[in-house]
N, C-alpha and C. Protein backbone atom coordinates (compact mmCIF):
# COMPACT_ATOMS: atom_id res chain seq x y z
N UNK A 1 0.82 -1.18 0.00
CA UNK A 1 0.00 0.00 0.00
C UNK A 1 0.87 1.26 0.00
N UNK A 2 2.21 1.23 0.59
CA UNK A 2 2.75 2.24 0.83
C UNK A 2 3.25 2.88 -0.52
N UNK A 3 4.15 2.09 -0.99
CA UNK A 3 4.54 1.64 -2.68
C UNK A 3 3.57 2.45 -3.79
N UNK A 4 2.37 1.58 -3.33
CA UNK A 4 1.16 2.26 -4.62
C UNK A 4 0.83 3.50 -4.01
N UNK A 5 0.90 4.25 -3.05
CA UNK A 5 0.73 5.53 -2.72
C UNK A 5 2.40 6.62 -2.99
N UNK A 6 3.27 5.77 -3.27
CA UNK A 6 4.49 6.74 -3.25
C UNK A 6 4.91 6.91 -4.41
N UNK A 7 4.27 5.85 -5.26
CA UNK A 7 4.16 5.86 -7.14
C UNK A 7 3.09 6.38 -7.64
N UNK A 8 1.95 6.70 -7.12
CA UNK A 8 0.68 7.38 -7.48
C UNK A 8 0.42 8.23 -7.50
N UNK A 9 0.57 8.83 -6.14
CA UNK A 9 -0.01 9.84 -5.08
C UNK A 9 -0.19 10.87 -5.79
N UNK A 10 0.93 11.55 -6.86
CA UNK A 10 1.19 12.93 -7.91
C UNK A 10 0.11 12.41 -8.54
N UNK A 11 0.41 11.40 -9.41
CA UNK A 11 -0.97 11.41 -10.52
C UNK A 11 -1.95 11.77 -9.94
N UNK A 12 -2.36 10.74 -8.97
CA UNK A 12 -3.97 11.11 -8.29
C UNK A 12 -4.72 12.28 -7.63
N UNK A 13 -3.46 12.78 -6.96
CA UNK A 13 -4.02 14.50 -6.46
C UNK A 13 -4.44 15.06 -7.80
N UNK A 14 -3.00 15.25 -8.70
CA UNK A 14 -3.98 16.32 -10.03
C UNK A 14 -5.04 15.30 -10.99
N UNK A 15 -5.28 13.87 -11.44
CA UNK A 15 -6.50 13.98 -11.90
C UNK A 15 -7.98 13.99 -11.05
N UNK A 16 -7.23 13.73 -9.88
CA UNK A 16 -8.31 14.33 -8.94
C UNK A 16 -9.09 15.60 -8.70
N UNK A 17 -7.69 17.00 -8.58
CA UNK A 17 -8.38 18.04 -8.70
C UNK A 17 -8.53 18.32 -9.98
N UNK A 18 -7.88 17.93 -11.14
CA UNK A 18 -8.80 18.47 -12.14
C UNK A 18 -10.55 17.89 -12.54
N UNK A 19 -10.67 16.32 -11.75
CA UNK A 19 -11.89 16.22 -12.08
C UNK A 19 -12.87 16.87 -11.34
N UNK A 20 -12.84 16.95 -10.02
CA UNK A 20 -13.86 17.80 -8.97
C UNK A 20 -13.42 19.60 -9.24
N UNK A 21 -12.38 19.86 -9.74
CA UNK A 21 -11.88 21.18 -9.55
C UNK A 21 -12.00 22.34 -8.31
N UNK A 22 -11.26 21.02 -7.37
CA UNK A 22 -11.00 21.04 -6.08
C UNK A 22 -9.58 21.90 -6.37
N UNK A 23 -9.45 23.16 -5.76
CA UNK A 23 -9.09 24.19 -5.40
C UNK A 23 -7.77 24.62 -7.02
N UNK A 24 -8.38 24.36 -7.69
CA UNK A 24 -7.88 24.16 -9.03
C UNK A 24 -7.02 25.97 -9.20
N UNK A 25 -7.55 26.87 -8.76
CA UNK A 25 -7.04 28.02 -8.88
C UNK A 25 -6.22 28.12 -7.91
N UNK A 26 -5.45 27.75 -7.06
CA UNK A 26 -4.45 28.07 -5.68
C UNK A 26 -3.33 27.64 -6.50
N UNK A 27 -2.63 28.72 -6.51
CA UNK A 27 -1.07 28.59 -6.85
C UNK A 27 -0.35 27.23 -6.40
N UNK A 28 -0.49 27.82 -4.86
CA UNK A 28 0.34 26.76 -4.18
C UNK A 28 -0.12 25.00 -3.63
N UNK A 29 -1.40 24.61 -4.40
CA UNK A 29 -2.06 23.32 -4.39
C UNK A 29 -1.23 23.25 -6.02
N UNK A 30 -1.25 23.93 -6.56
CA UNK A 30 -0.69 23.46 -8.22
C UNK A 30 0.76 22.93 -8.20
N UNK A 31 1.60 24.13 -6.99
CA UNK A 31 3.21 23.97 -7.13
C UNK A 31 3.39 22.65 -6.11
N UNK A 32 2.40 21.85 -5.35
CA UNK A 32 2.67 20.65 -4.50
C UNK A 32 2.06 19.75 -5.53
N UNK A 33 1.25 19.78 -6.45
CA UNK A 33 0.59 18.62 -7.48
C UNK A 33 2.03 18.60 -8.62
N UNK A 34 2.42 19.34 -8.73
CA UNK A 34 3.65 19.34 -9.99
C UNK A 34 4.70 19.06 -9.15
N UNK A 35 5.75 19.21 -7.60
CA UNK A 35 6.15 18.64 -7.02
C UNK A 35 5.87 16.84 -6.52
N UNK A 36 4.65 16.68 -6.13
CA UNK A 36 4.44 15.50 -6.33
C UNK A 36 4.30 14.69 -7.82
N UNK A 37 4.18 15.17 -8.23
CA UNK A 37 4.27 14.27 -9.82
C UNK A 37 5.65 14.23 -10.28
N UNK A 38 6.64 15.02 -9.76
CA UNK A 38 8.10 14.94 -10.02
C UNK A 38 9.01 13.79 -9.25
N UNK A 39 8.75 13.74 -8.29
CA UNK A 39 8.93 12.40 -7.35
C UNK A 39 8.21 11.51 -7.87
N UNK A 40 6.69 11.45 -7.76
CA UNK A 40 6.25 10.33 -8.29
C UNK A 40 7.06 9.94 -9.74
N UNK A 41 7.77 10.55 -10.52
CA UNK A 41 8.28 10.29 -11.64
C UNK A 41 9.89 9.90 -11.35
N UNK A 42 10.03 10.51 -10.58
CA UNK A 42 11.49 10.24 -10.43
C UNK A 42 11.65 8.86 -9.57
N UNK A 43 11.16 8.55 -8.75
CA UNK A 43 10.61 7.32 -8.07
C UNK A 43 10.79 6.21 -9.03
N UNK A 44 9.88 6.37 -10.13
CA UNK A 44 9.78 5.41 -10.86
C UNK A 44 10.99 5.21 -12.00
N UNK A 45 11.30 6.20 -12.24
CA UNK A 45 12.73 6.02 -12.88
C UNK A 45 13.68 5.25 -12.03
N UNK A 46 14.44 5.36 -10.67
CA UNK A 46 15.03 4.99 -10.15
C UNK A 46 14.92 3.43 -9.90
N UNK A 47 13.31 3.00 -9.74
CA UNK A 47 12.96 1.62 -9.31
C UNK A 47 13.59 1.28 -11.06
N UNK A 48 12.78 1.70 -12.14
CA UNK A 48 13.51 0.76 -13.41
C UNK A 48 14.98 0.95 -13.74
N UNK A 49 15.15 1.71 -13.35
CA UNK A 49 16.94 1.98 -13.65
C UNK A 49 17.45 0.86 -12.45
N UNK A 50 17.40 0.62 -11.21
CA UNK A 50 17.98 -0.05 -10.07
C UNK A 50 17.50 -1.40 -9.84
N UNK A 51 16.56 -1.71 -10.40
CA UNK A 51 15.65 -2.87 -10.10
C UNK A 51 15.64 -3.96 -11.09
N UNK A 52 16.45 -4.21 -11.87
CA UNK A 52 16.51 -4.25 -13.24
C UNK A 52 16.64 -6.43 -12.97
């Protein structure tokens, strides 16, 4: 569970707020959804690069 939340978590906040358009105008909910989707990405690079 932890795993599928530390590889997800980015995606799911923003297609989340873009589907409810849950606080969709706040700067700073945008600059933690694009921070989390950068980890969530980088995360996953590291597992296929190391895990091989």
């Amino acid at each position: 569970m932890l795993v599928e939340t530390l590889l997800a978590g980015g995606f799911g906040a923003i297609l989340a707020g873009m589907l409810v358009h849950h606080k969709t105008r706040k700067w700073y909910f945008w600059l933690s959804w694009i921070i989390g989707l950068f980890v969530d990405v980088s995360l996953i690079y590291l597992m296929l690069k190391y895990l091989k």
